[in-house]
Protein backbone atom coordinates (compact mmCIF):
# COMPACT_ATOMS: atom_id res chain seq x y z
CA UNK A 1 99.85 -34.80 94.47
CA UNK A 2 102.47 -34.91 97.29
CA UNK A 3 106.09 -33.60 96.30
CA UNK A 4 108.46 -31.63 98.24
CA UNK A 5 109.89 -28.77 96.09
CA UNK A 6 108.40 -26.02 94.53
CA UNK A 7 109.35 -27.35 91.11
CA UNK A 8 109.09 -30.81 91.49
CA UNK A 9 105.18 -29.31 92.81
CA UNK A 10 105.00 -27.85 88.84
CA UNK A 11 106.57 -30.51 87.44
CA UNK A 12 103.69 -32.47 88.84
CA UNK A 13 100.79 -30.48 87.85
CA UNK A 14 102.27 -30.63 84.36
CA UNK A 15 102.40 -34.46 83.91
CA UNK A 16 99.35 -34.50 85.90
CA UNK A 17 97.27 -31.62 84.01
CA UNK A 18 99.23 -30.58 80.90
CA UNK A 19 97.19 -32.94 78.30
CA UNK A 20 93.93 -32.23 79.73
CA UNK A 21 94.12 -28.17 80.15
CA UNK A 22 96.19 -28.12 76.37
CA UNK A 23 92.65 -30.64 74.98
CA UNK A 24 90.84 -28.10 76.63
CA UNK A 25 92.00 -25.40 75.15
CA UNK A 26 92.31 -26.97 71.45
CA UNK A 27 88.23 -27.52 72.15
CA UNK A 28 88.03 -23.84 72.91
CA UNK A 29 89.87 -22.50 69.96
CA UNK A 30 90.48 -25.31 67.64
CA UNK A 31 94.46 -23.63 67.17
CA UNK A 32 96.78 -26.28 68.31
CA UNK A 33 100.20 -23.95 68.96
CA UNK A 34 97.80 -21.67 70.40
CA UNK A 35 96.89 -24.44 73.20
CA UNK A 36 100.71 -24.86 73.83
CA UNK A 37 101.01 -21.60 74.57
CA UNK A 38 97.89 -20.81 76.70
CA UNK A 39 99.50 -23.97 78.61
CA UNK A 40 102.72 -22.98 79.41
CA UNK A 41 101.28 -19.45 80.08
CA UNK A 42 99.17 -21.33 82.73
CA UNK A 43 101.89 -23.22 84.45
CA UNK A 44 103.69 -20.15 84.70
CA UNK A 45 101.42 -18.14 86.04
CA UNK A 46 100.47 -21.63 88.53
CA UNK A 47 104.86 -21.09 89.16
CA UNK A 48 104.57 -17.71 90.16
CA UNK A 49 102.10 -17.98 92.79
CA UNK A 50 103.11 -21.16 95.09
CA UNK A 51 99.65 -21.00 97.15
CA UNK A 52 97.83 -22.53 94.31
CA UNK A 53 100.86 -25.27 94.22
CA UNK A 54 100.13 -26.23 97.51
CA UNK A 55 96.50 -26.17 97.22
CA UNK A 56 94.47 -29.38 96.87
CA UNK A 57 94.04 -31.49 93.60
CA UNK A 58 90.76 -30.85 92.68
CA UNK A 59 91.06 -26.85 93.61
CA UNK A 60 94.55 -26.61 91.80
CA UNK A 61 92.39 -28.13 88.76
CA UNK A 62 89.82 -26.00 88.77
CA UNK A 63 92.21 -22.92 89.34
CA UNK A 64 94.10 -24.22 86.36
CA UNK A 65 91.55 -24.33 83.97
CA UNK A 66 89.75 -20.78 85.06
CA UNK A 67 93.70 -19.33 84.23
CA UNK A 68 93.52 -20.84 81.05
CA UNK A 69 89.94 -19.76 79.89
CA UNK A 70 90.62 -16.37 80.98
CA UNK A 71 93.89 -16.22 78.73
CA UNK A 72 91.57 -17.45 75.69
CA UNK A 73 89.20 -14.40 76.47
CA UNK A 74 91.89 -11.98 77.24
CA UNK A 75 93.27 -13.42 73.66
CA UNK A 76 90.10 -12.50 71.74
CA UNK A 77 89.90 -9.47 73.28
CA UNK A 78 92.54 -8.17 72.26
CA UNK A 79 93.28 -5.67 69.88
CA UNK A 80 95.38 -7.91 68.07
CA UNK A 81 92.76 -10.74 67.35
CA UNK A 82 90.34 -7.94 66.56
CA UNK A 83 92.50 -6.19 63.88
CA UNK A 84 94.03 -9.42 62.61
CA UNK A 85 92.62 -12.33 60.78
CA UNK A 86 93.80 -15.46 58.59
CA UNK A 87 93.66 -16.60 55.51
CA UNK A 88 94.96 -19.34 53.37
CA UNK A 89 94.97 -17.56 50.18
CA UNK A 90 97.47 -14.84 49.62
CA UNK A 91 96.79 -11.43 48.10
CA UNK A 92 96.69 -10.63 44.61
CA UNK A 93 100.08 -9.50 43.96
CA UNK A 94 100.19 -5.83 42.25
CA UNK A 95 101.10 -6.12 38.39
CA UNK A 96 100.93 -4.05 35.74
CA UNK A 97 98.26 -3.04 33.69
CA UNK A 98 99.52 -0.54 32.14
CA UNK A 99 96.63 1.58 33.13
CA UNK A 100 99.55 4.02 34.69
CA UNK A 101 100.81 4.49 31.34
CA UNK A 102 98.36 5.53 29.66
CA UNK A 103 96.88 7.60 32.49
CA UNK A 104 100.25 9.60 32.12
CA UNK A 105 100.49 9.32 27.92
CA UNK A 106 96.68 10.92 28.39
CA UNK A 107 98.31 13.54 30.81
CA UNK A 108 101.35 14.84 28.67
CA UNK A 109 99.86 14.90 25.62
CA UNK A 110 97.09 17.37 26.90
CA UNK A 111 100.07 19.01 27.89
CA UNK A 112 101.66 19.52 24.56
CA UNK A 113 98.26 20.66 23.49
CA UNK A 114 99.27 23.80 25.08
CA UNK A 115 102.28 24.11 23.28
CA UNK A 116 102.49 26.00 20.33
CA UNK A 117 102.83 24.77 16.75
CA UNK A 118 106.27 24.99 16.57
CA UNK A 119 107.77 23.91 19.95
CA UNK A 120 105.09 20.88 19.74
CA UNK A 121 107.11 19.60 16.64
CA UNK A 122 110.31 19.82 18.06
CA UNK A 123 109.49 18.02 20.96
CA UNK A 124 107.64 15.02 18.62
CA UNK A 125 110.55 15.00 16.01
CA UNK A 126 113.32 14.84 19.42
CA UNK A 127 111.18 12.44 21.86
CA UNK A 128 108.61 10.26 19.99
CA UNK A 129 110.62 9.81 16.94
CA UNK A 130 113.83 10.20 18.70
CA UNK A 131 115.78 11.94 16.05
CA UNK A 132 118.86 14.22 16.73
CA UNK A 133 119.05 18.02 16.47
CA UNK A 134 120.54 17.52 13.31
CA UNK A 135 117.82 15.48 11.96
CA UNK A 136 115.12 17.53 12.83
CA UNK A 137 117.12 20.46 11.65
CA UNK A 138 117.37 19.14 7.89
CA UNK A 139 113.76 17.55 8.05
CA UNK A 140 112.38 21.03 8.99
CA UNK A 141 114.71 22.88 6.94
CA UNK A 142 115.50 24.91 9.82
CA UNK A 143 119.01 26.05 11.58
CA UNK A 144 120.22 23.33 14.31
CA UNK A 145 120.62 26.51 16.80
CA UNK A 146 116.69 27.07 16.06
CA UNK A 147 115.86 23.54 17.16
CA UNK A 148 117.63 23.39 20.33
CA UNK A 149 116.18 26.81 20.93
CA UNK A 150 112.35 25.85 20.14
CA UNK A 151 113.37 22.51 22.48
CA UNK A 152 114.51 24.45 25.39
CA UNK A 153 111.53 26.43 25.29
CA UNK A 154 108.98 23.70 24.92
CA UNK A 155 110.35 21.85 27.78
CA UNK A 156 109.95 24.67 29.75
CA UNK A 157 106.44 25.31 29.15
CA UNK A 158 105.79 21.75 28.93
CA UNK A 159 107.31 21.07 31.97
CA UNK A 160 104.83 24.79 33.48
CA UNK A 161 102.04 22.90 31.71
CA UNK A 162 102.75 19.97 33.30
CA UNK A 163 102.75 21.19 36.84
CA UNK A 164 99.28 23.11 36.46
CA UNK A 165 98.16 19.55 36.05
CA UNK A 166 99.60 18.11 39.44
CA UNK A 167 102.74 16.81 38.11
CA UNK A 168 105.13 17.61 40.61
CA UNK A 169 108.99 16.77 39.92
């Protein structure tokens, strides 16, 4: 492998070695674009240091594949490869169960367990049967001023109940 620049010197160890050292390292790894890389990775490394250029074929071959093995290695070794691995089946995607839901229905009404009598009904007549203060007034027989009275209160101490249970706003 006679040429005359530095280049034409890489140029040549590429036509002359590419196939063989990227077949080699398919065999090694069985990952195709992998082997392209570890390849060019090689001939760089072969571009940076011009003594193996100028050295014999059979010793530039040999010094070839050894840079190329060692890449593979380094590759496995590496945190990366260790952490990461592939699949050809994506993840279940999240969906909802509605196990949330009732986790949280389960939470407020213990809750409004704590309420008393009184606020408790408010709160069911305003935000389970969502009727206005007006409704709940005449369906209680009670003044409208009481209602919003009893609902600001058993917010409150739903909301005190609440927080005693983890629920943080």
């Amino acid at each position: 492998m006679m040429a005359e620049t530095h280049d034409e010197l890489l140029r040549a160890l590429h036509d002359e070695y590419g196939t063989a050292l990227w077949r080699y390292v398919v065999w090694l790894t069985g990952d195709r674009h992998f082997a392209e890389d570890v390849v060019q990775e090689t001939l760089v490394k072969a571009w940076t240091k011009p003594l193996v250029l100028d050295q014999s074929d059979k010793s530039a071959r040999a010094w070839l594949f050894t840079v190329a093995r060692n890449l593979v290695i380094d590759s496995k070794r590496s945190a990366a490869s260790r952490h990461e691995f592939s699949t050809d089946l994506l993840p279940e995607r999240a969906t909802d169960d509605g196990i949330d839901a009732l986790l949280d229905s389960w939470l407020v009404s213990d809750a409004l367990g704590t309420l008393s009598h009184d606020h408790r009904l408010v709160v069911v007549h305003a935000y389970y049967q969502r009727q206005s203060i007006a409704q709940i007034a005449a369906e209680l027989e009670i003044p409208a001023g009481t209602v919003k009275s009893r609902l600001h209160y058993a917010l409150r101490a739903l909301r005190l109940a609440l927080q005693e249970r983890g629920v943080t706003q």
